[in-house]
Protein backbone atom coordinates (compact mmCIF):
# COMPACT_ATOMS: atom_id res chain seq x y z
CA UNK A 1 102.49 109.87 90.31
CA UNK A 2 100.72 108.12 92.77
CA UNK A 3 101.88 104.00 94.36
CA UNK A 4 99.66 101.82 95.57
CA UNK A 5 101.90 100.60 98.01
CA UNK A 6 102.07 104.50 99.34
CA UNK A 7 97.97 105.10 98.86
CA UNK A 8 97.75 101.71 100.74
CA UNK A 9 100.27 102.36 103.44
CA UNK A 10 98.31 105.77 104.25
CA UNK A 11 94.84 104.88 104.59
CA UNK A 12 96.16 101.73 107.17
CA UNK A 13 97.52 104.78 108.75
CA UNK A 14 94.52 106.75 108.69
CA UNK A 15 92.57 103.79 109.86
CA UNK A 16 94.73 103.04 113.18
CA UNK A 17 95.04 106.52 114.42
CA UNK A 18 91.36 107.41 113.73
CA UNK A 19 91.13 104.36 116.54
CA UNK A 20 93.44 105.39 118.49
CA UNK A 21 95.74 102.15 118.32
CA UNK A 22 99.19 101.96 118.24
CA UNK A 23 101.63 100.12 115.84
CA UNK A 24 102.60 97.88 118.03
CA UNK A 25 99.30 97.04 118.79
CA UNK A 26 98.59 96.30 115.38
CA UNK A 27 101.46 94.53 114.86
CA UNK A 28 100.31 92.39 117.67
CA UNK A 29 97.18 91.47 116.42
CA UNK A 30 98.53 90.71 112.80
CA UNK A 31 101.26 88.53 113.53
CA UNK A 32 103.94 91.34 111.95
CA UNK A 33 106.88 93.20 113.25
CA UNK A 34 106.35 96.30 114.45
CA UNK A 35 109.26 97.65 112.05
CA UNK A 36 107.76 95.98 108.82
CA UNK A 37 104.48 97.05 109.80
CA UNK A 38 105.78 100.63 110.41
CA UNK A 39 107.82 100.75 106.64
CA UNK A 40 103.71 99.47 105.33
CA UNK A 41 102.25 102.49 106.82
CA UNK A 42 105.12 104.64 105.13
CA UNK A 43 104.92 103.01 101.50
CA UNK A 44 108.25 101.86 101.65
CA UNK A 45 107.08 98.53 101.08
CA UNK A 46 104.69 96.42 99.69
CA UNK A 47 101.91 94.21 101.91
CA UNK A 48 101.37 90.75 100.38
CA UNK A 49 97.58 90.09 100.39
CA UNK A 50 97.80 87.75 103.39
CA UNK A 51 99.35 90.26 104.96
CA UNK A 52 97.24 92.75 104.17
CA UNK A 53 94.35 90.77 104.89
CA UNK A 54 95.48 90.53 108.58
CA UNK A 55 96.20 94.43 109.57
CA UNK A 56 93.24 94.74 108.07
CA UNK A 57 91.47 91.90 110.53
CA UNK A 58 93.41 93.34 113.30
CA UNK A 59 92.10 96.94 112.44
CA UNK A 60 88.29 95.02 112.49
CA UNK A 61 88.20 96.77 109.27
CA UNK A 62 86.45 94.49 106.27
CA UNK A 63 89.60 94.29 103.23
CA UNK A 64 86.92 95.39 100.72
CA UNK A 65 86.92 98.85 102.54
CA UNK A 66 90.11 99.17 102.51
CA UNK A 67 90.37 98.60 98.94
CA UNK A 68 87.34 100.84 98.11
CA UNK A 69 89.15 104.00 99.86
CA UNK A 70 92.21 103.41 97.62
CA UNK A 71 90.73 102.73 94.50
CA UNK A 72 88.59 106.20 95.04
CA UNK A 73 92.19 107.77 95.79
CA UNK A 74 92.99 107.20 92.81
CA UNK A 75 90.09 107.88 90.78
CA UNK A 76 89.65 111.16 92.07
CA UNK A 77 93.82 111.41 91.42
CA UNK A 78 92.73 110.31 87.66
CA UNK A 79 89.67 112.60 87.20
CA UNK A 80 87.21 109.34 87.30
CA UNK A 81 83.64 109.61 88.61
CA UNK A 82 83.74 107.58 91.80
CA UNK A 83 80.30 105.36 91.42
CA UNK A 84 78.17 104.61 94.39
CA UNK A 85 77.64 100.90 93.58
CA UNK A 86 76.04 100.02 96.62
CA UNK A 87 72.85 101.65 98.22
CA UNK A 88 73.39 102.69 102.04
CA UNK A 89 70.76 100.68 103.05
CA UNK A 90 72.26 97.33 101.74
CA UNK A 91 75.39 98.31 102.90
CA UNK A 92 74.54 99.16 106.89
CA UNK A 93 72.24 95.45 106.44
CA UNK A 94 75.82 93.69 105.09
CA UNK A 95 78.21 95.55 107.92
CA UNK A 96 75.52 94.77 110.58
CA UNK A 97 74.30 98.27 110.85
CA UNK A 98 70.77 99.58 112.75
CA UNK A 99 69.36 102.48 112.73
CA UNK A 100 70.73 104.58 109.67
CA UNK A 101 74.14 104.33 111.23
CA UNK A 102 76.38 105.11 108.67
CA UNK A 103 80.08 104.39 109.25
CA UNK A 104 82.72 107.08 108.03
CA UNK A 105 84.19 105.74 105.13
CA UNK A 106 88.23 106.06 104.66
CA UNK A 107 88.44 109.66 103.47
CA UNK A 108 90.53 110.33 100.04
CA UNK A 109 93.75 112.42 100.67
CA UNK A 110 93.02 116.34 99.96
């Protein structure tokens, strides 16, 4: 059975280490103890949305993709077809994107 709190926890993970930040320099930038930010990342417990909101500004990564790469965790968990409900090209214009430049999305856990 999967937790959100666990899906969540791991793809903050993800996102920090695939930038090369540490937690405390997270924590820094979101206003959270290193500790609390440390039992997030492990799913041992839960982020309230504010809180969310700022690892997530602190990460300079938008909430919405955050959400996106959990909610796909668990469709593919649940056997769902993951929709593509927005076009690339609106996308890159929203996220400030030139050229085709197409950001890796969070990947889903194998």
């Amino acid at each position: 059975m999967m937790l959100l709190r666990v899906e969540i926890g791991d793809a903050l993970r993800s996102a920090r280490r695939r930038q090369g930040r540490t937690l405390r320099d997270v924590s820094m930038g979101a206003s959270v103890s290193l500790g609390y930010l440390s039992e997030i990342e492990r799913g041992q417990k839960e982020a309230s949305s504010e809180l969310l909101s700022a690892i997530c500004e602190a990460l300079d990564l938008p909430l919405s993709s955050l959400l996106t790469a959990v909610s796909d965790r668990f469709a593919l968990e649940e056997g769902v077809q993951i929709p593509d409900t927005i076009p690339q090209e609106l996308s890159d214009k929203i996220l400030g994107r030139r050229g085709g430049y197409s950001a890796p999305r969070l990947a889903a856990k194998p």
